[in-house]
PDB file of N, CA and C in Angstrom:
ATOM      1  N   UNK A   1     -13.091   6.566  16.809  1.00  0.00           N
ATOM      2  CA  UNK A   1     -11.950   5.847  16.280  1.00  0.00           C
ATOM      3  C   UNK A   1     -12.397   4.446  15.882  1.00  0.00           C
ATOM      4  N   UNK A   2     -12.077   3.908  14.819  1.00  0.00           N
ATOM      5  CA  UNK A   2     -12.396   2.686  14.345  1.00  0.00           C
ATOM      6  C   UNK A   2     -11.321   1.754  14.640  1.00  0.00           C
ATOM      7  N   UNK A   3     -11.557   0.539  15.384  1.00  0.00           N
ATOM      8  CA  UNK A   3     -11.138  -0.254  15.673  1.00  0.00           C
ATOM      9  C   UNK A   3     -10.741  -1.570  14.934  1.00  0.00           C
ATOM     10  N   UNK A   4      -9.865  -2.357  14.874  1.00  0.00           N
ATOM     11  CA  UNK A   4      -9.509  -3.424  14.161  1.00  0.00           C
ATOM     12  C   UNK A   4     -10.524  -4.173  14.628  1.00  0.00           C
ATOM     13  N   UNK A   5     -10.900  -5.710  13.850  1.00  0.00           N
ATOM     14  CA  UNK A   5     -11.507  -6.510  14.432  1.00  0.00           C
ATOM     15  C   UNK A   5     -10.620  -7.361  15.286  1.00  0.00           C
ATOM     16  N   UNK A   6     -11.001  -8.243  15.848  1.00  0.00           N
ATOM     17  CA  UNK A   6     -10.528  -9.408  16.602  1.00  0.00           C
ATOM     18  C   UNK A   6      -9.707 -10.294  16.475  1.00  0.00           C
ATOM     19  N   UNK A   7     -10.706 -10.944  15.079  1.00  0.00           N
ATOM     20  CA  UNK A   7      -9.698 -12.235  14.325  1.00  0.00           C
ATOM     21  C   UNK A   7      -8.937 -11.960  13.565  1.00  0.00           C
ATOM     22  N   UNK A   8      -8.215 -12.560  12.965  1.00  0.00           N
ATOM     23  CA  UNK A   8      -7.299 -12.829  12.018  1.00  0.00           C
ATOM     24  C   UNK A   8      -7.381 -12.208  10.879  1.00  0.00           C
ATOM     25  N   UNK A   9      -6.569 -11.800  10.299  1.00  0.00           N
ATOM     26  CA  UNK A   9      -7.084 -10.729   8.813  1.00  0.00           C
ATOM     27  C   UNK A   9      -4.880 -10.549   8.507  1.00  0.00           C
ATOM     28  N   UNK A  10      -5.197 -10.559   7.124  1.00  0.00           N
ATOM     29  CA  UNK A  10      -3.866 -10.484   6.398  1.00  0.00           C
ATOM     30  C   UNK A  10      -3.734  -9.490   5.463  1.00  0.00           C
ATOM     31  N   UNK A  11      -4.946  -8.822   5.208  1.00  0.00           N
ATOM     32  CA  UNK A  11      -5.086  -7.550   4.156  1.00  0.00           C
ATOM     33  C   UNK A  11      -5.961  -6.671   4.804  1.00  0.00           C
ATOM     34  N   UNK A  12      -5.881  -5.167   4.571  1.00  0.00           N
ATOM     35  CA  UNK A  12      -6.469  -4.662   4.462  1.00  0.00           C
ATOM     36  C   UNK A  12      -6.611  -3.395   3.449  1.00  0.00           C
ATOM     37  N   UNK A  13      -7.615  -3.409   3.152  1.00  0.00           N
ATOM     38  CA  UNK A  13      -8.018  -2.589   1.689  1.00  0.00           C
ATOM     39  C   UNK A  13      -8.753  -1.313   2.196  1.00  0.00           C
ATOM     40  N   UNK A  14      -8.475  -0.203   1.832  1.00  0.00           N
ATOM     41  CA  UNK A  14      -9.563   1.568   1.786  1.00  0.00           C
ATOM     42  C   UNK A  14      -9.921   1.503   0.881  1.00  0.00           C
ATOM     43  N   UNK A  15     -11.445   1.603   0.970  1.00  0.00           N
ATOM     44  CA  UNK A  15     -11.879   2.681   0.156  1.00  0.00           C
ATOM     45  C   UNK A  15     -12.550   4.153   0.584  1.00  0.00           C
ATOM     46  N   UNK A  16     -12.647   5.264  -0.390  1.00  0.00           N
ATOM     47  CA  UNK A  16     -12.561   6.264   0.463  1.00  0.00           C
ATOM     48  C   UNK A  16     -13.480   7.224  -0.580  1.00  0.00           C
ATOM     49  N   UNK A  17     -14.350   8.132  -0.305  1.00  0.00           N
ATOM     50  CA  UNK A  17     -14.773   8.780  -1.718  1.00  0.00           C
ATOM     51  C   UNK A  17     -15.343  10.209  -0.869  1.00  0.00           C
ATOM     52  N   UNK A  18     -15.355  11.378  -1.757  1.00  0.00           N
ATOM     53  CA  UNK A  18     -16.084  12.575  -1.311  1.00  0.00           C
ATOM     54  C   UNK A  18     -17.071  13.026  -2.231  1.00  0.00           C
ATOM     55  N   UNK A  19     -17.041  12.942  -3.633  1.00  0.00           N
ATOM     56  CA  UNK A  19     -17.846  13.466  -4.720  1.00  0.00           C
ATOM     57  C   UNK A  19     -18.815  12.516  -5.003  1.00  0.00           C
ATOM     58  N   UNK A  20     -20.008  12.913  -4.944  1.00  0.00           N
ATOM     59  CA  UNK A  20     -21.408  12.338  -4.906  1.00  0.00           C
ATOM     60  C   UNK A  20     -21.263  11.436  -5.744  1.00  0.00           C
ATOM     61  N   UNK A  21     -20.851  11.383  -7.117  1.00  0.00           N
ATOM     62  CA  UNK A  21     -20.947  10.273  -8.241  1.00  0.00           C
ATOM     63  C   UNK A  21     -20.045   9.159  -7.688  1.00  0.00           C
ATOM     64  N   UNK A  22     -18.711   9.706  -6.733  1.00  0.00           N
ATOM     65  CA  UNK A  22     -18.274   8.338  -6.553  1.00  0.00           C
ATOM     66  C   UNK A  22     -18.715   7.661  -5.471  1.00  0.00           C
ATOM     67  N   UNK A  23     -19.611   8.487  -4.372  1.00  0.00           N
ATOM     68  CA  UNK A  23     -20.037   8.161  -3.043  1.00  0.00           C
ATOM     69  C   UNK A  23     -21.560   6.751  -3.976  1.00  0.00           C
ATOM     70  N   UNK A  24     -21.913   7.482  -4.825  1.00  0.00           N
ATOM     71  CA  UNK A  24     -22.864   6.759  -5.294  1.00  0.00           C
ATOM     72  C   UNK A  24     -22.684   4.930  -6.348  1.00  0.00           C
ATOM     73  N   UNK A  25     -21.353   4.764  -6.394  1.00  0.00           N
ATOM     74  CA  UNK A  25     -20.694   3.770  -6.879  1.00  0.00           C
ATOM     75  C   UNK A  25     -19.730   2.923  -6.167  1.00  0.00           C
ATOM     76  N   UNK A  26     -19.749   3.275  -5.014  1.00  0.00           N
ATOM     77  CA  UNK A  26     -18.748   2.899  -3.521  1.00  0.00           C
ATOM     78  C   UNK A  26     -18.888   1.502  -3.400  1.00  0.00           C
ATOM     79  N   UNK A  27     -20.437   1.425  -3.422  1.00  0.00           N
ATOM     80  CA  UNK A  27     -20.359  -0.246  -3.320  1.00  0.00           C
ATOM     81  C   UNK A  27     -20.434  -1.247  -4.866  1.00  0.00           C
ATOM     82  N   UNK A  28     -20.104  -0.790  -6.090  1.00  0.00           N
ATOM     83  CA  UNK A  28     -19.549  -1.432  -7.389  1.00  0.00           C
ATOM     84  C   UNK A  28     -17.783  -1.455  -7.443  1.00  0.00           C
ATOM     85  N   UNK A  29     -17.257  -0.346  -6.551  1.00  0.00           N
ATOM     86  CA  UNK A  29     -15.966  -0.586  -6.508  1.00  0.00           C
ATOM     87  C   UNK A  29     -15.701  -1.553  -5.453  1.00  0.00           C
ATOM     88  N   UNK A  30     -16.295  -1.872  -4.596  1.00  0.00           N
ATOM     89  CA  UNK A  30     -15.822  -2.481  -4.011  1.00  0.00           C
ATOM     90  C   UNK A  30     -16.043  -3.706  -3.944  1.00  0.00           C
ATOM     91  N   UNK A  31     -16.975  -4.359  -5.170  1.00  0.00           N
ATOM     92  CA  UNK A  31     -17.699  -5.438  -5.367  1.00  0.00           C
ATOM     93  C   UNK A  31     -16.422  -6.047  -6.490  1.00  0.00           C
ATOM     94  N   UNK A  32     -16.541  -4.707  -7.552  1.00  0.00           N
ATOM     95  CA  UNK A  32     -15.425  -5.302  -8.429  1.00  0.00           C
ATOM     96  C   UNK A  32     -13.975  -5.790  -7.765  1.00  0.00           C
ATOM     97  N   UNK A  33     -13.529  -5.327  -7.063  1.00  0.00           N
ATOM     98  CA  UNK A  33     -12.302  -5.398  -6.262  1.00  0.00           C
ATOM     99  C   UNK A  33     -12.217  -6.627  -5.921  1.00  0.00           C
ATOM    100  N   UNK A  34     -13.361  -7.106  -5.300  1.00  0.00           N
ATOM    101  CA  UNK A  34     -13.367  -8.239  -4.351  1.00  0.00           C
ATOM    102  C   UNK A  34     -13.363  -9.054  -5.798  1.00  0.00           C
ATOM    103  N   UNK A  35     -14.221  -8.904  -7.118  1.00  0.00           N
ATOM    104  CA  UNK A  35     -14.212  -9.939  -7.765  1.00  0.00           C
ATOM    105  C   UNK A  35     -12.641 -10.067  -8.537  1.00  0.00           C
ATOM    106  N   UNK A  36     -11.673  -9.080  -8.410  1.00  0.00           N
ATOM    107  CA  UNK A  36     -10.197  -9.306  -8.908  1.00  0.00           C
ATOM    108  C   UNK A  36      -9.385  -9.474  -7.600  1.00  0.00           C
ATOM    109  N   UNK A  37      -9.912  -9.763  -6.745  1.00  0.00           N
ATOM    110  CA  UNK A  37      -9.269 -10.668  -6.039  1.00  0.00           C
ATOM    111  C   UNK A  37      -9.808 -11.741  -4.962  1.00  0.00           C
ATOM    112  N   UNK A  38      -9.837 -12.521  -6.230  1.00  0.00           N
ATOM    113  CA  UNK A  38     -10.759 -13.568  -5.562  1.00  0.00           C
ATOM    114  C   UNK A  38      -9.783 -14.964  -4.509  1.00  0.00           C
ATOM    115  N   UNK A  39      -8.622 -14.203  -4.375  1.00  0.00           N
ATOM    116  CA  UNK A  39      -8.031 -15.314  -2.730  1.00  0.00           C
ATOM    117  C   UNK A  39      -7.823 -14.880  -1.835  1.00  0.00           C
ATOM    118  N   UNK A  40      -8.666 -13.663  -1.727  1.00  0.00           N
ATOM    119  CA  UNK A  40      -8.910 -13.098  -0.491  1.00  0.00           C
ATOM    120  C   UNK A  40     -10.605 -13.117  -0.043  1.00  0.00           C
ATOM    121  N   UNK A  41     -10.591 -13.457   1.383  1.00  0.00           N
ATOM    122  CA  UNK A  41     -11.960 -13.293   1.721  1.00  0.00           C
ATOM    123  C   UNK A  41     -12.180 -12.088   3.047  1.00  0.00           C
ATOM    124  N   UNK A  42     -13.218 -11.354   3.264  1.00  0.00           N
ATOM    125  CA  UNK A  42     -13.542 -10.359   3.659  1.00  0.00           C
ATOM    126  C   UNK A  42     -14.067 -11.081   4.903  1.00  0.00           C
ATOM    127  N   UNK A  43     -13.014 -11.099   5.990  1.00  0.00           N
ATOM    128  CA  UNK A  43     -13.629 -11.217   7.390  1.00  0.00           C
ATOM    129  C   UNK A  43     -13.890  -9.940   8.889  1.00  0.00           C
ATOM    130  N   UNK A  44     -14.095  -8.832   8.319  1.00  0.00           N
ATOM    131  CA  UNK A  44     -14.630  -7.793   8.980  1.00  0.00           C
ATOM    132  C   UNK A  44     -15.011  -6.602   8.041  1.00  0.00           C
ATOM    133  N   UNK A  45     -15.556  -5.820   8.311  1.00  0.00           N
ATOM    134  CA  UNK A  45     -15.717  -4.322   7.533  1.00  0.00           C
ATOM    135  C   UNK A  45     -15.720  -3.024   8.683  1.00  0.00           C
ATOM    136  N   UNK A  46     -15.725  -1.973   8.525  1.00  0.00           N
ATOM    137  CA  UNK A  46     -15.611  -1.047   9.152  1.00  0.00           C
ATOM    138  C   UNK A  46     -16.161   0.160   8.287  1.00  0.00           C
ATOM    139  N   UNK A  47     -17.216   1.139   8.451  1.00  0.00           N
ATOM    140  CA  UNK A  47     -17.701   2.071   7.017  1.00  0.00           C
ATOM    141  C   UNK A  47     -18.127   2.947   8.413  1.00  0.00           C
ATOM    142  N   UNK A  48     -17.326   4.301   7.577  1.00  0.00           N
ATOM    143  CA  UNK A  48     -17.393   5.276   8.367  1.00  0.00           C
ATOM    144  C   UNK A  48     -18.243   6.376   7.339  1.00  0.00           C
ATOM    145  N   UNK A  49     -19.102   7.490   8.102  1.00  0.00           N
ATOM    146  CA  UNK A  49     -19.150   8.803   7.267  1.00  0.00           C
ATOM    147  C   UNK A  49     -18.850   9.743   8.177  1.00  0.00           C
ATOM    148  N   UNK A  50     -18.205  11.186   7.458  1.00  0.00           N
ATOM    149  CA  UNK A  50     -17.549  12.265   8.329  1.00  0.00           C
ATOM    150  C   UNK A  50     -18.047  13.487   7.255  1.00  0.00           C
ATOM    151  N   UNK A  51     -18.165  14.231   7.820  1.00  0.00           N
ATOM    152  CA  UNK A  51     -19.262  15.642   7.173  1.00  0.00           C
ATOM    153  C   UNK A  51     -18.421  16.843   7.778  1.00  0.00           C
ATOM    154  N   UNK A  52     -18.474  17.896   6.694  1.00  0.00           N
ATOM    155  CA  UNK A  52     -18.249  18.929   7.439  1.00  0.00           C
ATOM    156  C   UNK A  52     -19.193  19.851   6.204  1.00  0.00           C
ATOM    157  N   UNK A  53     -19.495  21.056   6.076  1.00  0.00           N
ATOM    158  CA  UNK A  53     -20.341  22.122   5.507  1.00  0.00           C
ATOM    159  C   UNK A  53     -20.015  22.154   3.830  1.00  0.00           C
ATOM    160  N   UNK A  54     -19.024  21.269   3.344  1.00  0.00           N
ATOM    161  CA  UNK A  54     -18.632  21.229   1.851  1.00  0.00           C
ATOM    162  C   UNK A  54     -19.090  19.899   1.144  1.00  0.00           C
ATOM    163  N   UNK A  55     -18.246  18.868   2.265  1.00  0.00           N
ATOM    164  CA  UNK A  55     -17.731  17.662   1.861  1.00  0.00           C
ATOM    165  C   UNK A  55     -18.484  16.485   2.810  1.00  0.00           C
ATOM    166  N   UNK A  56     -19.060  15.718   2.069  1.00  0.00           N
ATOM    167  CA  UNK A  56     -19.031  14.503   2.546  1.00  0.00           C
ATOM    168  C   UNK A  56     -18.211  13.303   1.997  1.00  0.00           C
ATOM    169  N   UNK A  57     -17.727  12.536   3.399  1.00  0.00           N
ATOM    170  CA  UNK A  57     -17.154  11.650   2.960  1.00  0.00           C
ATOM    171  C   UNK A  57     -17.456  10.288   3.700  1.00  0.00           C
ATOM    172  N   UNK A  58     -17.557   9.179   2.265  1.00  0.00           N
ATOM    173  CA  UNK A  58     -17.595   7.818   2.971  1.00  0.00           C
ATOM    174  C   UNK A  58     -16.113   6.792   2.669  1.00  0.00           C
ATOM    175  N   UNK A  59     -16.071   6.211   3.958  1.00  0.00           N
ATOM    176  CA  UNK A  59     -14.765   5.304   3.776  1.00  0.00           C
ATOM    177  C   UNK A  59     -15.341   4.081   4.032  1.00  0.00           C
ATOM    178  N   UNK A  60     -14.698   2.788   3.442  1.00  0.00           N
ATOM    179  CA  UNK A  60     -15.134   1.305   3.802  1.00  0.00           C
ATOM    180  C   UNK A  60     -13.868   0.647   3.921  1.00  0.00           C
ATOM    181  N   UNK A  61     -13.485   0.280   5.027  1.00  0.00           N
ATOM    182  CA  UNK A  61     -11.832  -0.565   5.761  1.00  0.00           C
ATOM    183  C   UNK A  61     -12.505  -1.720   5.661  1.00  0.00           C
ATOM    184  N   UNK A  62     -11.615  -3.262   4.401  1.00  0.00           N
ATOM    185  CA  UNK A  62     -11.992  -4.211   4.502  1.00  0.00           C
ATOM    186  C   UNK A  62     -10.846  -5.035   4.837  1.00  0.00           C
ATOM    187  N   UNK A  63     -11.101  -5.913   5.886  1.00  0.00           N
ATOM    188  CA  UNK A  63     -10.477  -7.004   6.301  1.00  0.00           C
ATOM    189  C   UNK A  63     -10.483  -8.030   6.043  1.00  0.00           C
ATOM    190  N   UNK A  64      -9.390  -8.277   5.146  1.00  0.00           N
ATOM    191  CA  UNK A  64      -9.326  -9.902   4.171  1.00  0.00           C
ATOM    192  C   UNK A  64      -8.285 -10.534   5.147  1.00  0.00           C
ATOM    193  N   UNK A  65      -8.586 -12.068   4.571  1.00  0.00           N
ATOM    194  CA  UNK A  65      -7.980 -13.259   4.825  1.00  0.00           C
ATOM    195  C   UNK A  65      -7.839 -13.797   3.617  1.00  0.00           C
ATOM    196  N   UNK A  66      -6.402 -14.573   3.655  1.00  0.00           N
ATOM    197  CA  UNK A  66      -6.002 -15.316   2.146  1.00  0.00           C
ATOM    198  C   UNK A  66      -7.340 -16.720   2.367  1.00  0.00           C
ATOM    199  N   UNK A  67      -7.567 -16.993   1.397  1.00  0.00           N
ATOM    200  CA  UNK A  67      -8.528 -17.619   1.200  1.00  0.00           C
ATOM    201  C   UNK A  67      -7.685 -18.733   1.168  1.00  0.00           C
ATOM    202  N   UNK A  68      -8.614 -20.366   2.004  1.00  0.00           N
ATOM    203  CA  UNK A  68      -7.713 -21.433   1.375  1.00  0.00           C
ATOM    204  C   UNK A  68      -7.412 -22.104   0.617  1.00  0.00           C
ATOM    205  N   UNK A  69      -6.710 -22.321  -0.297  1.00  0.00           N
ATOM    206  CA  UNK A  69      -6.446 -23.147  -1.681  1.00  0.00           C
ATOM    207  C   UNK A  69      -6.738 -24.683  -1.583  1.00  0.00           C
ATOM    208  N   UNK A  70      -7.676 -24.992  -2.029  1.00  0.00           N
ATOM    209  CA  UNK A  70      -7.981 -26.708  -1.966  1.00  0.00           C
ATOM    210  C   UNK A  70      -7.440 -27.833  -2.970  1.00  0.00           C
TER     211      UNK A  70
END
């Protein structure tokens, strides 16, 4: 079971994929994401994989914080 982090966090975002082409682009989606939303900042992660005889699957739980406005 994956656990929350500790601190403080105001968002949280899934990502989730099973088909190889998208397992293989997991971390451009989630790069782009972060770059369209740039007043949030990523203060934990959580990346799981789970298998069974068909399917693999990877998930990435990100824990944002509103970023502060100066």
């Amino acid at each position: 079971m994956a656990m929350a982090p500790t601190g403080s966090f105001s968002t949280v975002k899934v990502f989730s994929c099973t088909i190889s082409r998208e397992r293989e682009r997991i971390s451009e989606r989630v790069t782009a994401w972060l770059a369209e939303n740039p007043s949030l900042t990523p203060v934990d992660a959580v990346i799981r994989q789970s298998s069974d005889q068909a399917f693999h699957c990877y998930t990435i739980v990100l824990f944002l914080t509103d970023r502060p406005t100066t």
